[in-house]
PDB file of N, CA and C in Angstrom:
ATOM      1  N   UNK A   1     117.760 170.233  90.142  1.00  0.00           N
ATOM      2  CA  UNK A   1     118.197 169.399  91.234  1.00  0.00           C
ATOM      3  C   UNK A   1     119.671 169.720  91.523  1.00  0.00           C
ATOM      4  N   UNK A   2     119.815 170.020  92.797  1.00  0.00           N
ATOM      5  CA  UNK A   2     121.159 170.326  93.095  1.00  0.00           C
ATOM      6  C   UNK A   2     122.307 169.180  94.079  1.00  0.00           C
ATOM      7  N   UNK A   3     123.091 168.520  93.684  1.00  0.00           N
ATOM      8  CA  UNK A   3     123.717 167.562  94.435  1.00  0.00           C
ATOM      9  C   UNK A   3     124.320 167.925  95.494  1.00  0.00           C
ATOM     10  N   UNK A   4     124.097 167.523  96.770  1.00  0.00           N
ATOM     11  CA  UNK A   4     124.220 168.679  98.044  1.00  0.00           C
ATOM     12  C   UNK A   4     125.388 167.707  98.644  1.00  0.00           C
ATOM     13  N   UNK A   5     125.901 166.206  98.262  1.00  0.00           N
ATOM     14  CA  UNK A   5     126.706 165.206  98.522  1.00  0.00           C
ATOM     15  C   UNK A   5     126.647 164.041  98.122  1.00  0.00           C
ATOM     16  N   UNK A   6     127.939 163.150  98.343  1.00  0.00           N
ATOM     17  CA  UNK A   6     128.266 161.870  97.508  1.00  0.00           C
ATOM     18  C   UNK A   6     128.532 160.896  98.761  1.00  0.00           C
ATOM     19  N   UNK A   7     128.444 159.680  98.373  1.00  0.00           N
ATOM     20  CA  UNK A   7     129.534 158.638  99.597  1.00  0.00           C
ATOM     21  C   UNK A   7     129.251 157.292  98.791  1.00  0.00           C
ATOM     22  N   UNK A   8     130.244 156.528  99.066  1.00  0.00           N
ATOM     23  CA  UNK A   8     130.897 155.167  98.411  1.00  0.00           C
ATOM     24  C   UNK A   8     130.927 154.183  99.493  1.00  0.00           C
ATOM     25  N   UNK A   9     130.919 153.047  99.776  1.00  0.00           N
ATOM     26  CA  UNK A   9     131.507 152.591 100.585  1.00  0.00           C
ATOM     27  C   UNK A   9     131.367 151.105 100.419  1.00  0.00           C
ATOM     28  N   UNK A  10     132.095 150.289 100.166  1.00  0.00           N
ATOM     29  CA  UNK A  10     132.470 148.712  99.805  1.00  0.00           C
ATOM     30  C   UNK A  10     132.889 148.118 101.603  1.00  0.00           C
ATOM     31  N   UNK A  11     132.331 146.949 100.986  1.00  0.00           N
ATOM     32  CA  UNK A  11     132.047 145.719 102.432  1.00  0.00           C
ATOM     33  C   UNK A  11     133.094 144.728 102.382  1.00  0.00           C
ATOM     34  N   UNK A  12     133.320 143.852 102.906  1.00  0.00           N
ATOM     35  CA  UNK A  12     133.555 142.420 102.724  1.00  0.00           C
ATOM     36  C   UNK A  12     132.273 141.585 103.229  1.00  0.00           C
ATOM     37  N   UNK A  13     132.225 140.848 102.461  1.00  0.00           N
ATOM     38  CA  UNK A  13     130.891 139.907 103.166  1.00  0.00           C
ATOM     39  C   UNK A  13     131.396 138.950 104.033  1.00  0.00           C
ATOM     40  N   UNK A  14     132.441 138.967 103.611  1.00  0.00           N
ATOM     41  CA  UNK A  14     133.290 137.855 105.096  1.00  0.00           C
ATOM     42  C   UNK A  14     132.807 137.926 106.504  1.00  0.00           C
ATOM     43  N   UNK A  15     132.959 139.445 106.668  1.00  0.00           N
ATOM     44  CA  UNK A  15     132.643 139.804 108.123  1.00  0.00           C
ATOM     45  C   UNK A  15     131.699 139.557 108.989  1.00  0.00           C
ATOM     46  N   UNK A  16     130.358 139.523 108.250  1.00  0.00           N
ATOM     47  CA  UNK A  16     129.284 139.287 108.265  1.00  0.00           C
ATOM     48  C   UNK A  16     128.857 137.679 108.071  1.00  0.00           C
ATOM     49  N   UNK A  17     129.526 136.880 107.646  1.00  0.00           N
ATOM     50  CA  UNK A  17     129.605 135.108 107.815  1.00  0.00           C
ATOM     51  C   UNK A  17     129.242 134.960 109.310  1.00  0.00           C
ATOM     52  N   UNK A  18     128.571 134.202 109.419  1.00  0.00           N
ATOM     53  CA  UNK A  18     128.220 133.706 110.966  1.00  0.00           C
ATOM     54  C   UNK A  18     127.540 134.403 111.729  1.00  0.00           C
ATOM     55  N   UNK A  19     126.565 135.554 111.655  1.00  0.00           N
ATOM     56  CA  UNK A  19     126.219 136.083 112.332  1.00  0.00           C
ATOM     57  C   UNK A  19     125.345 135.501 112.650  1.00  0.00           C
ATOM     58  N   UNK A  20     124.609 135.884 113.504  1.00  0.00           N
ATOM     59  CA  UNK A  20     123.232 135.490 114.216  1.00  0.00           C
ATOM     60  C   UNK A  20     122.337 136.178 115.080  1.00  0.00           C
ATOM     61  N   UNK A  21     121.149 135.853 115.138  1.00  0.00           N
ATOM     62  CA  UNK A  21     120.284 136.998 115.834  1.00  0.00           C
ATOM     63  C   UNK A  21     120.505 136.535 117.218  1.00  0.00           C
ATOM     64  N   UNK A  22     120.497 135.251 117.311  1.00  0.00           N
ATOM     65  CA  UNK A  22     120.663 134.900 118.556  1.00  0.00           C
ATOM     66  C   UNK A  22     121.777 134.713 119.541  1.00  0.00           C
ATOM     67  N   UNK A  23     123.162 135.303 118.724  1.00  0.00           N
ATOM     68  CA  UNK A  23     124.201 135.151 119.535  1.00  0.00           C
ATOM     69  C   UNK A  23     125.022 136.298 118.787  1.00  0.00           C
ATOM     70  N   UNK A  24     124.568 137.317 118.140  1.00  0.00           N
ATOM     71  CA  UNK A  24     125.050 138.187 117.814  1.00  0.00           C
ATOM     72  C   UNK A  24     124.491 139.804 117.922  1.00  0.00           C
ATOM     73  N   UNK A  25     122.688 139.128 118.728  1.00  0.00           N
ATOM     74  CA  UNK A  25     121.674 140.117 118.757  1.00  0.00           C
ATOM     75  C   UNK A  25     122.163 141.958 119.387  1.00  0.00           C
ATOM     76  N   UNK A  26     123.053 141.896 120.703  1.00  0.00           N
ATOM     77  CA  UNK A  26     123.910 142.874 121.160  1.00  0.00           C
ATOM     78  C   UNK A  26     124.373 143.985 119.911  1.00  0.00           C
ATOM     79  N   UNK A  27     124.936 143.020 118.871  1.00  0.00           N
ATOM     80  CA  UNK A  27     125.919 143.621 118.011  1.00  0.00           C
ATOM     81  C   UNK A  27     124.934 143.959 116.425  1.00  0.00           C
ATOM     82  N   UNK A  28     124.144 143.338 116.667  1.00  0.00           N
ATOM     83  CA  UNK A  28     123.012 143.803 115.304  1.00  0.00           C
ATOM     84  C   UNK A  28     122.295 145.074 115.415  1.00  0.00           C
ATOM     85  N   UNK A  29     122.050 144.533 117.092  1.00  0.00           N
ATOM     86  CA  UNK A  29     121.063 146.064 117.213  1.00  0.00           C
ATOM     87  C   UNK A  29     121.248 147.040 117.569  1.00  0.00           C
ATOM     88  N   UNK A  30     122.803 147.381 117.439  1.00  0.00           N
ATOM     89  CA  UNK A  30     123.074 148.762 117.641  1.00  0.00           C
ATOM     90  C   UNK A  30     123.720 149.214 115.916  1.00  0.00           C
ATOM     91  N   UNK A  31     123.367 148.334 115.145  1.00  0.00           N
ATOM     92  CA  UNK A  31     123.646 148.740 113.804  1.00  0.00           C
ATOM     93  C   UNK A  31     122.317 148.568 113.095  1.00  0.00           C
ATOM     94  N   UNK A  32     121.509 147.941 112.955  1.00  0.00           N
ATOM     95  CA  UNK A  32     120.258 147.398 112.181  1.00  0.00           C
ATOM     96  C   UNK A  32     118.647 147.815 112.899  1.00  0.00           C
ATOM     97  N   UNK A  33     118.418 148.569 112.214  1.00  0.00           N
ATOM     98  CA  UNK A  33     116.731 148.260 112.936  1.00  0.00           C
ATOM     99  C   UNK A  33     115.944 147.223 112.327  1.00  0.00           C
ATOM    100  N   UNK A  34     115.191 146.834 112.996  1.00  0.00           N
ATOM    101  CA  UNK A  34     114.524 145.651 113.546  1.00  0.00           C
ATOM    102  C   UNK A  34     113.862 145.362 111.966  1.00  0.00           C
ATOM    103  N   UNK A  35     113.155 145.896 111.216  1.00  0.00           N
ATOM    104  CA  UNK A  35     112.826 145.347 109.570  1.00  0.00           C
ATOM    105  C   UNK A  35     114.060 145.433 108.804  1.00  0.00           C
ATOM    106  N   UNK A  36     115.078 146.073 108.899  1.00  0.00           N
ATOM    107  CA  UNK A  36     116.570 145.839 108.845  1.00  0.00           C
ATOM    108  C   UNK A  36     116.636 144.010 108.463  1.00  0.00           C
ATOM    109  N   UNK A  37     116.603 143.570 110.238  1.00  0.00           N
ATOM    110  CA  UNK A  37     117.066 142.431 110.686  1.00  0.00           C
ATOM    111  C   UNK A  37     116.505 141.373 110.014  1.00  0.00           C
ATOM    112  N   UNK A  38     114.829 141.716 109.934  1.00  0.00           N
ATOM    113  CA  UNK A  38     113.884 140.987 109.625  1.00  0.00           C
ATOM    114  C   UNK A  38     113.836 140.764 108.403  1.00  0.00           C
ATOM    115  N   UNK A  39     114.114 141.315 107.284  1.00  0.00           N
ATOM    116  CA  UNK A  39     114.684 141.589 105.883  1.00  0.00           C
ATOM    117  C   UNK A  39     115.955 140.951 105.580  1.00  0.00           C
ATOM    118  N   UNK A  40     117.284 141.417 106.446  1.00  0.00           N
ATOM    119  CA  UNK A  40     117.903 140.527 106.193  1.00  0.00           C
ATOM    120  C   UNK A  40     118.295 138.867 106.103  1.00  0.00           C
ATOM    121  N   UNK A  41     117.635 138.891 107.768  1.00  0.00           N
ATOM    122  CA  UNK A  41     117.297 137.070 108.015  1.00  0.00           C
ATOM    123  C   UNK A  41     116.580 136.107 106.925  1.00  0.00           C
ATOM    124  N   UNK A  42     115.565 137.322 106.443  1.00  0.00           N
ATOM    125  CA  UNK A  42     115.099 136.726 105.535  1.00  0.00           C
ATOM    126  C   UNK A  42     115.178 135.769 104.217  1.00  0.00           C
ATOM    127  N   UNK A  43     116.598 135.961 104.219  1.00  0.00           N
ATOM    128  CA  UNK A  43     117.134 135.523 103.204  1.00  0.00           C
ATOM    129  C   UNK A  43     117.899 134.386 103.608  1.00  0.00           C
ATOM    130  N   UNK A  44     118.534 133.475 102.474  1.00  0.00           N
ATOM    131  CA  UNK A  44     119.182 132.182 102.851  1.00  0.00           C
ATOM    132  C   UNK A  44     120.315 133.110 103.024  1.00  0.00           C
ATOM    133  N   UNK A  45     120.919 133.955 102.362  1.00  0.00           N
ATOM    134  CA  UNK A  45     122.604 134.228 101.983  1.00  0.00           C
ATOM    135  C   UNK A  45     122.639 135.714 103.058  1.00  0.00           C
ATOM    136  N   UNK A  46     122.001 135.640 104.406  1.00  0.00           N
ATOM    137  CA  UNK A  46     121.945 137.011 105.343  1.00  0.00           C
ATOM    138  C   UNK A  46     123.437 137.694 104.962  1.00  0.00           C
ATOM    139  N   UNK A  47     124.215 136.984 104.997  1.00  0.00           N
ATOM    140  CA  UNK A  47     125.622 138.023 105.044  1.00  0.00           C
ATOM    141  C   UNK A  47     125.692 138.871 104.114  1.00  0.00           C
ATOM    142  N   UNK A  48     125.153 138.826 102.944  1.00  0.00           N
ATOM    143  CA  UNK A  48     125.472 139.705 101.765  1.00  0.00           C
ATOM    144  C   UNK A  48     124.272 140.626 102.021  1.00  0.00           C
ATOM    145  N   UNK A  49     123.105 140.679 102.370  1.00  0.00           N
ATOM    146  CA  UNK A  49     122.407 141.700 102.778  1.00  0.00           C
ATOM    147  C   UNK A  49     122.645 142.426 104.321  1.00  0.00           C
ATOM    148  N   UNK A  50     123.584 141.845 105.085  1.00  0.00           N
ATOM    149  CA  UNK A  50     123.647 142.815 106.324  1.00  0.00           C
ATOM    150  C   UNK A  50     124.891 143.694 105.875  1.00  0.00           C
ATOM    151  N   UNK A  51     125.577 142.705 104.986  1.00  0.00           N
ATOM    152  CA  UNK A  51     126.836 143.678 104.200  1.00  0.00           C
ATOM    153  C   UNK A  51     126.822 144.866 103.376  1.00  0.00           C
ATOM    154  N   UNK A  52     125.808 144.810 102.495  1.00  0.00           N
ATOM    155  CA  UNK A  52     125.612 145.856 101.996  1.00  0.00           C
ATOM    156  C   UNK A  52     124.118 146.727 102.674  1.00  0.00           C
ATOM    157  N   UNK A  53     123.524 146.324 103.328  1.00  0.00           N
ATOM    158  CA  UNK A  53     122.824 147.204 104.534  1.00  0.00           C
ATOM    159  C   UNK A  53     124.073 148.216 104.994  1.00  0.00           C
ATOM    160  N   UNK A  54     125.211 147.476 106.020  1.00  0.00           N
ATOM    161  CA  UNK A  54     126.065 148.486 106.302  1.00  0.00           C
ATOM    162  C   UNK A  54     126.574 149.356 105.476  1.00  0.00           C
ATOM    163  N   UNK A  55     127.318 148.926 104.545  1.00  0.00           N
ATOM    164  CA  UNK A  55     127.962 149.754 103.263  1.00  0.00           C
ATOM    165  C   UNK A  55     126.880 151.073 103.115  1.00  0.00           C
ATOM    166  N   UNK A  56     125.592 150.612 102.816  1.00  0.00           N
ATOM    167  CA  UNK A  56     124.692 151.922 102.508  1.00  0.00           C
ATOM    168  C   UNK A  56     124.318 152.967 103.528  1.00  0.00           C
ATOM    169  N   UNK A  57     124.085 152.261 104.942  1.00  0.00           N
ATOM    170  CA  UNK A  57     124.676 153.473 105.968  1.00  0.00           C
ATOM    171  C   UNK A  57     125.968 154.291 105.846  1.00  0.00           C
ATOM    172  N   UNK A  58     126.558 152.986 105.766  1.00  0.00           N
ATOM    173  CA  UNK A  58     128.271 154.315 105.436  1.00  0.00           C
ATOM    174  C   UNK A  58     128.440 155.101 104.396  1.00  0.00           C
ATOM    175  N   UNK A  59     127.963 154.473 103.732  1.00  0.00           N
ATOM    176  CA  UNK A  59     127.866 155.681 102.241  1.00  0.00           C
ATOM    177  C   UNK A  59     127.166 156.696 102.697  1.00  0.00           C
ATOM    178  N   UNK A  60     125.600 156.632 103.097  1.00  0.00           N
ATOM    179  CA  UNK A  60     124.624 157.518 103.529  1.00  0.00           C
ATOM    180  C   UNK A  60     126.069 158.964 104.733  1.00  0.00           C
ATOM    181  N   UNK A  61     126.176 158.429 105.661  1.00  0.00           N
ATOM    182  CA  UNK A  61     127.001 158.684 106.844  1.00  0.00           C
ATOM    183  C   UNK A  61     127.975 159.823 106.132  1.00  0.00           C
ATOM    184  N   UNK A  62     128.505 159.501 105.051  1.00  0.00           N
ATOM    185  CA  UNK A  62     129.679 160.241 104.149  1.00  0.00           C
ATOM    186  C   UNK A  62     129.059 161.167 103.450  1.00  0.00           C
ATOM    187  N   UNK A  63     128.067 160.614 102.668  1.00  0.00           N
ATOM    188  CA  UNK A  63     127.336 161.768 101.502  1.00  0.00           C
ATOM    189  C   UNK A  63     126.883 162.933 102.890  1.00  0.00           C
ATOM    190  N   UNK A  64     125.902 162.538 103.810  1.00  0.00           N
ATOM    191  CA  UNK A  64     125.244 163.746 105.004  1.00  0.00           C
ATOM    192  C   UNK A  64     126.268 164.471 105.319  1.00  0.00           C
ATOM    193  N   UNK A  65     127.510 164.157 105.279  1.00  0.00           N
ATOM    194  CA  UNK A  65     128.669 164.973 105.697  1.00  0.00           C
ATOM    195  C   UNK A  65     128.985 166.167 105.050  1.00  0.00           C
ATOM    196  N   UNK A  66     128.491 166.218 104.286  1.00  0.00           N
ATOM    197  CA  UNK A  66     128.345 167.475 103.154  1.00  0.00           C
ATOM    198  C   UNK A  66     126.903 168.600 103.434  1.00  0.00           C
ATOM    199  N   UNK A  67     126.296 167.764 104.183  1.00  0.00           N
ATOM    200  CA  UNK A  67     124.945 168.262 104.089  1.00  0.00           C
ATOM    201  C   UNK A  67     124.967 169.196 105.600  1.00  0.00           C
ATOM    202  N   UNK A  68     125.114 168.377 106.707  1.00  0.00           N
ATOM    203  CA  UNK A  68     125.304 169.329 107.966  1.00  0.00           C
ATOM    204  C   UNK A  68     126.115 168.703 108.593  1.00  0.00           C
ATOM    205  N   UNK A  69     126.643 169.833 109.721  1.00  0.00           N
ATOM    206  CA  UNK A  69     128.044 169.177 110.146  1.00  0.00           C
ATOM    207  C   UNK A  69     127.851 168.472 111.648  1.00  0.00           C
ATOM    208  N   UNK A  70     126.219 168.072 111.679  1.00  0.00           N
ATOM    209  CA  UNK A  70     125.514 167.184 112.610  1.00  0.00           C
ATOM    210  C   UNK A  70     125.894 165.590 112.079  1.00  0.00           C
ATOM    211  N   UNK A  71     126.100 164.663 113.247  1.00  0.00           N
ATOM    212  CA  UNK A  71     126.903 163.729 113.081  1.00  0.00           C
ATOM    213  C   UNK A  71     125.664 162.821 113.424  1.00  0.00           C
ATOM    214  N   UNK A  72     125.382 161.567 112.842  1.00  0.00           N
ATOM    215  CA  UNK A  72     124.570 160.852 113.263  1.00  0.00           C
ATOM    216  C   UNK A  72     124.635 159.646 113.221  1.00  0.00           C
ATOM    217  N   UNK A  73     123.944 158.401 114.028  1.00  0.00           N
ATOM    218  CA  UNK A  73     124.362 156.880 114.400  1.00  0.00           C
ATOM    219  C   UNK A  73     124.061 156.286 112.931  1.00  0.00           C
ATOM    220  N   UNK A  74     124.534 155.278 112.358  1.00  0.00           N
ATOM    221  CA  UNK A  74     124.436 154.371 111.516  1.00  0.00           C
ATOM    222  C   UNK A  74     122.757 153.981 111.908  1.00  0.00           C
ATOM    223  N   UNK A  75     121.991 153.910 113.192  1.00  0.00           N
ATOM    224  CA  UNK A  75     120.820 153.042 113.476  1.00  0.00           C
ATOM    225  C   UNK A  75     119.475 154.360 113.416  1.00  0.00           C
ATOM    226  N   UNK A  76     120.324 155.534 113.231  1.00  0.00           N
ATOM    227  CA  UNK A  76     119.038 156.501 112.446  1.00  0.00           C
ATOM    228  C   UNK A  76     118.657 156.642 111.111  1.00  0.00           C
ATOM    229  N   UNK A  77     119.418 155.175 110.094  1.00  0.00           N
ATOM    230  CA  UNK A  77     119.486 155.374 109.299  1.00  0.00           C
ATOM    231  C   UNK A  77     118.637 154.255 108.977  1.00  0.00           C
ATOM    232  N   UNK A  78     118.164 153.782 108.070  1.00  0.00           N
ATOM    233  CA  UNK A  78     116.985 152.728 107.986  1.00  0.00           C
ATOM    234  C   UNK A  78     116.663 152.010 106.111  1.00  0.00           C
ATOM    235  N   UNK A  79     117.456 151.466 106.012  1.00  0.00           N
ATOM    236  CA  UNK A  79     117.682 150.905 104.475  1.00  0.00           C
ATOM    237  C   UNK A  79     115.993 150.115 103.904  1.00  0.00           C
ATOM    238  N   UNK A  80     115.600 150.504 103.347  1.00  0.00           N
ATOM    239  CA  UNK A  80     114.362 149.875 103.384  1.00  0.00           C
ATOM    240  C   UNK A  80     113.960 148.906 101.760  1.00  0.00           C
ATOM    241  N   UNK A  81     113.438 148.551 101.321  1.00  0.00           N
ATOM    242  CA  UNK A  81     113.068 147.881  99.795  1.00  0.00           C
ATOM    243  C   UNK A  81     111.544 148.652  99.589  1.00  0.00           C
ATOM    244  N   UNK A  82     111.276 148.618  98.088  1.00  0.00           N
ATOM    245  CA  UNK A  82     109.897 149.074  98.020  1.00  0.00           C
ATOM    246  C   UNK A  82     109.759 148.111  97.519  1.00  0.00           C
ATOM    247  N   UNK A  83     108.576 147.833  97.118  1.00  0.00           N
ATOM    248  CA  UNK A  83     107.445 146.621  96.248  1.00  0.00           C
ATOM    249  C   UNK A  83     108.246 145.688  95.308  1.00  0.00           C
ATOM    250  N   UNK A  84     108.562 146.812  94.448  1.00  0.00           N
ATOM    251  CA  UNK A  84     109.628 146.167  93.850  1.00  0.00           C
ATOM    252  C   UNK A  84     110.956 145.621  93.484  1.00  0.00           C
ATOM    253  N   UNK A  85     111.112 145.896  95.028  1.00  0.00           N
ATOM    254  CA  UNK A  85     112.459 145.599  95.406  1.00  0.00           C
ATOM    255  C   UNK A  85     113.817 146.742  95.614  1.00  0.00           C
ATOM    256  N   UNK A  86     113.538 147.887  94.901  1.00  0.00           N
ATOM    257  CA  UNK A  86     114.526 148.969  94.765  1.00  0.00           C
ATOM    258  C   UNK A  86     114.309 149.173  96.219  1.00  0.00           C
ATOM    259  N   UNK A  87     115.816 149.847  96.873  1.00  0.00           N
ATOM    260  CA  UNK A  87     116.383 150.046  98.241  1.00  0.00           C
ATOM    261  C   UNK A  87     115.718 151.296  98.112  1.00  0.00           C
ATOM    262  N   UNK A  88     115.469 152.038  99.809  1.00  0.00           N
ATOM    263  CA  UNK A  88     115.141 153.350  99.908  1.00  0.00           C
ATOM    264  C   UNK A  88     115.641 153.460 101.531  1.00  0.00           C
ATOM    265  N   UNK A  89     116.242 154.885 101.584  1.00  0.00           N
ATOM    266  CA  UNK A  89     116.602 155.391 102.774  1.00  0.00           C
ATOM    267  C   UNK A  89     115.909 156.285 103.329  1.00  0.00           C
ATOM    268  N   UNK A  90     115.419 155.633 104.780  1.00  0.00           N
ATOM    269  CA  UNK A  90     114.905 156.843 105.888  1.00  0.00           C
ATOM    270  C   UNK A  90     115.658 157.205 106.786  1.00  0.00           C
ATOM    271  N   UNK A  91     115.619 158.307 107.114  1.00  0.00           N
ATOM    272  CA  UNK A  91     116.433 159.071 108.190  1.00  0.00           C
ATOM    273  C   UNK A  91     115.576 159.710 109.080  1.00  0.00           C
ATOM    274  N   UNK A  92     116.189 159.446 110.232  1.00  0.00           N
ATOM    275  CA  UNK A  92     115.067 160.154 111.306  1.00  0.00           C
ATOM    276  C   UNK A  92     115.516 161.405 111.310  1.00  0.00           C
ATOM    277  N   UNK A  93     116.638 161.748 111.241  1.00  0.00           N
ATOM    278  CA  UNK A  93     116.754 163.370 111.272  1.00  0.00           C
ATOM    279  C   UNK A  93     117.347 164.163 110.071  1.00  0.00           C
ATOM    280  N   UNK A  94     116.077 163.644 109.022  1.00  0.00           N
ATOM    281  CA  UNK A  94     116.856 164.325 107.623  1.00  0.00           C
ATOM    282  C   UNK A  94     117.033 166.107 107.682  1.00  0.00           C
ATOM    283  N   UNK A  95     117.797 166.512 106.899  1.00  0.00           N
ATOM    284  CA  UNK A  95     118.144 168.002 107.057  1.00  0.00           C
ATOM    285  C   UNK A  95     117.222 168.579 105.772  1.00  0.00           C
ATOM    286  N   UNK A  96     116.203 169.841 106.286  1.00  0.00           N
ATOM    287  CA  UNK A  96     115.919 170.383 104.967  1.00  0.00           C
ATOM    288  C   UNK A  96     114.757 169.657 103.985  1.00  0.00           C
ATOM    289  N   UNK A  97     115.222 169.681 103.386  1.00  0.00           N
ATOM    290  CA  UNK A  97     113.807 169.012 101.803  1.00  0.00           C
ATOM    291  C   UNK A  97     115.091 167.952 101.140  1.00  0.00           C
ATOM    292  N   UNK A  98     116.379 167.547 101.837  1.00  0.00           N
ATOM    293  CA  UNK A  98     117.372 166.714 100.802  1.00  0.00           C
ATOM    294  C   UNK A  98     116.768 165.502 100.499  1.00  0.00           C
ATOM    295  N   UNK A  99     117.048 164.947  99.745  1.00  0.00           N
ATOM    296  CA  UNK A  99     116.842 163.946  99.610  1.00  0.00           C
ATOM    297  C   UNK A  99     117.893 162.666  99.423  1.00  0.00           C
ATOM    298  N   UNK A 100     117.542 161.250  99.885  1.00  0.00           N
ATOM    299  CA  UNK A 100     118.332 160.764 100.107  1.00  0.00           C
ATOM    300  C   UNK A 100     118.786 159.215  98.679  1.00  0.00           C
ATOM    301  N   UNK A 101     119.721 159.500  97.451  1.00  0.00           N
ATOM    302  CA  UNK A 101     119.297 158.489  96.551  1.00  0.00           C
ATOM    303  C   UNK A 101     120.191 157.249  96.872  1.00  0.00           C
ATOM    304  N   UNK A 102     119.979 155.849  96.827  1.00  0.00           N
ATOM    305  CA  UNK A 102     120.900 155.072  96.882  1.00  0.00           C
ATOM    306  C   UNK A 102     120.804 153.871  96.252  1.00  0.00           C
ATOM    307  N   UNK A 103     122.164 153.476  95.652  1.00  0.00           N
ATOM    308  CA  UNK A 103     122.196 152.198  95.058  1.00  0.00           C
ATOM    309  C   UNK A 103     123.099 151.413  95.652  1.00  0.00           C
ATOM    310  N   UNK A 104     122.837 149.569  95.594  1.00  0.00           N
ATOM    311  CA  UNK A 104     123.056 148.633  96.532  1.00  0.00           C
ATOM    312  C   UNK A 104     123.398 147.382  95.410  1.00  0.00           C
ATOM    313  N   UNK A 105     124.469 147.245  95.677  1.00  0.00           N
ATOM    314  CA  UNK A 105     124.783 145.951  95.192  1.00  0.00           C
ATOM    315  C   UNK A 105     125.596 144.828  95.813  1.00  0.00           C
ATOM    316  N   UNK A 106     125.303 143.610  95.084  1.00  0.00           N
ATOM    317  CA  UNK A 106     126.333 142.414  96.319  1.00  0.00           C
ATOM    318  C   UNK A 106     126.931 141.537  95.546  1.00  0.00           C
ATOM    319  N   UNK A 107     127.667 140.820  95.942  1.00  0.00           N
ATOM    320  CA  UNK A 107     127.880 139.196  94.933  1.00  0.00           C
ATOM    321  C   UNK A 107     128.513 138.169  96.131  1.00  0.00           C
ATOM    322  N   UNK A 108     128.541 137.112  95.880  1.00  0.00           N
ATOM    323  CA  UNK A 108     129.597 136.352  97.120  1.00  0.00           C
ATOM    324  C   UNK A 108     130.568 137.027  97.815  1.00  0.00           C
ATOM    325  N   UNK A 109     131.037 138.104  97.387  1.00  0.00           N
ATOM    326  CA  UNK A 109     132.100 138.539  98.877  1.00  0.00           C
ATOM    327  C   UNK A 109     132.275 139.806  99.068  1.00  0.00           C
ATOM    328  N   UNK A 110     131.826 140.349  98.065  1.00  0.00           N
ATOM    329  CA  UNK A 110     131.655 142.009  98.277  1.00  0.00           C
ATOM    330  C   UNK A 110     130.641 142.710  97.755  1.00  0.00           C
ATOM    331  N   UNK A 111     130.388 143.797  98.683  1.00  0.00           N
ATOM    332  CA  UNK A 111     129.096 144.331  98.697  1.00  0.00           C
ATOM    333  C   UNK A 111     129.495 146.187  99.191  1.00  0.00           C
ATOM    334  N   UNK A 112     128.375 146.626  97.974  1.00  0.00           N
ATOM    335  CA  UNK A 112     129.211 148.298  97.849  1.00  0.00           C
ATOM    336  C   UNK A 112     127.364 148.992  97.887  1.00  0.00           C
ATOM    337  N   UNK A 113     127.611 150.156  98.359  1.00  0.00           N
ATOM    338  CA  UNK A 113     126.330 151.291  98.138  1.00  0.00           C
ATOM    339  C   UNK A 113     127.451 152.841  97.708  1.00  0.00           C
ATOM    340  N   UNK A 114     125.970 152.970  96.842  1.00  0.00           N
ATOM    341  CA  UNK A 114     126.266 154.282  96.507  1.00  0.00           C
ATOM    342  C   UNK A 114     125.537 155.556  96.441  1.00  0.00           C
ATOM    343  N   UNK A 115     125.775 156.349  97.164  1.00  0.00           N
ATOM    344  CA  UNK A 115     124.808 157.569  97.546  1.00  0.00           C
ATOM    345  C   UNK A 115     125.088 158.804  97.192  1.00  0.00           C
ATOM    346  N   UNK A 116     123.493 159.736  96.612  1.00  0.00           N
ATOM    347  CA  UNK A 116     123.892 160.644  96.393  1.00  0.00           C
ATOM    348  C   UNK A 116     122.454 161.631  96.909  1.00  0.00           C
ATOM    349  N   UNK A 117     122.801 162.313  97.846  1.00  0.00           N
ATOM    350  CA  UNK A 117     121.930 163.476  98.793  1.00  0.00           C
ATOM    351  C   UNK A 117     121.811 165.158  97.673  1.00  0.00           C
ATOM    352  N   UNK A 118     120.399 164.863  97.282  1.00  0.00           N
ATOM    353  CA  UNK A 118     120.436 165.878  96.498  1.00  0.00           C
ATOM    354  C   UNK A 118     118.972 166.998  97.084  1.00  0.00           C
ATOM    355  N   UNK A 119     119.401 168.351  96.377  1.00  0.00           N
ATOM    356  CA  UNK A 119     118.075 169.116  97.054  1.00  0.00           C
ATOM    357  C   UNK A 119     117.189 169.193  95.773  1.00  0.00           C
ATOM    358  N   UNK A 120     115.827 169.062  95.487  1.00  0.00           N
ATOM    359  CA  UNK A 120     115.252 169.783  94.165  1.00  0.00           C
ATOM    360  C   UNK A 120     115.346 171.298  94.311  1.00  0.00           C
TER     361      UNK A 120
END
């Protein structure tokens, strides 16, 4: 396995206090796709999952930067959970066979992902 890139990227969950689908919908959906939204709402404490949703695009966004020097939206990027809860990233325009690994964490006010784009 060859590590083809890295990216970091820490939140404030502050920012994310008060949002809403219904008076913030403009500004969600040019960052979040729609099981994104639906995932996050889901929860009582939304801010700490739209917080580190973003963080893991930006991480994602940084590590691809290594990978091609094609630039792409935060909303081609698609943070997802499996069964058991572990995060997984889709990309609509992944490069190659890379693959995309990421870890997600939160607490009351800050929220960090960490990514690492590797080839087998």
């Amino acid at each position: 396995m060859k590590i083809l890139g890295i990216g970091v990227d820490i939140e404030s969950v502050e920012r994310f206090h008060g949002l809403t689908i219904k008076s913030d919908s403009q500004f969600l959906n040019k960052i979040y796709t729609k099981n994104e939204l639906k995932y996050c709402f889901s929860h009582k404490k939304h801010a700490q999952h739209l917080a580190v949703r973003f963080a893991g695009k930006e991480a994602v966004i940084k590590a691809m930067n290594g990978v091609s020097g094609k630039i792409f939206s935060v909303k081609d990027i698609n943070i997802i959970n499996t069964d058991n809860g572990s995060p997984v990233v889709k990309i609509s325009k992944i490069y190659g066979n890379a693959r995309v690994l990421i870890s997600l964490s939160h607490c009351h006010d800050k929220a960090i992902a960490f990514v690492v784009v590797v080839r087998d």
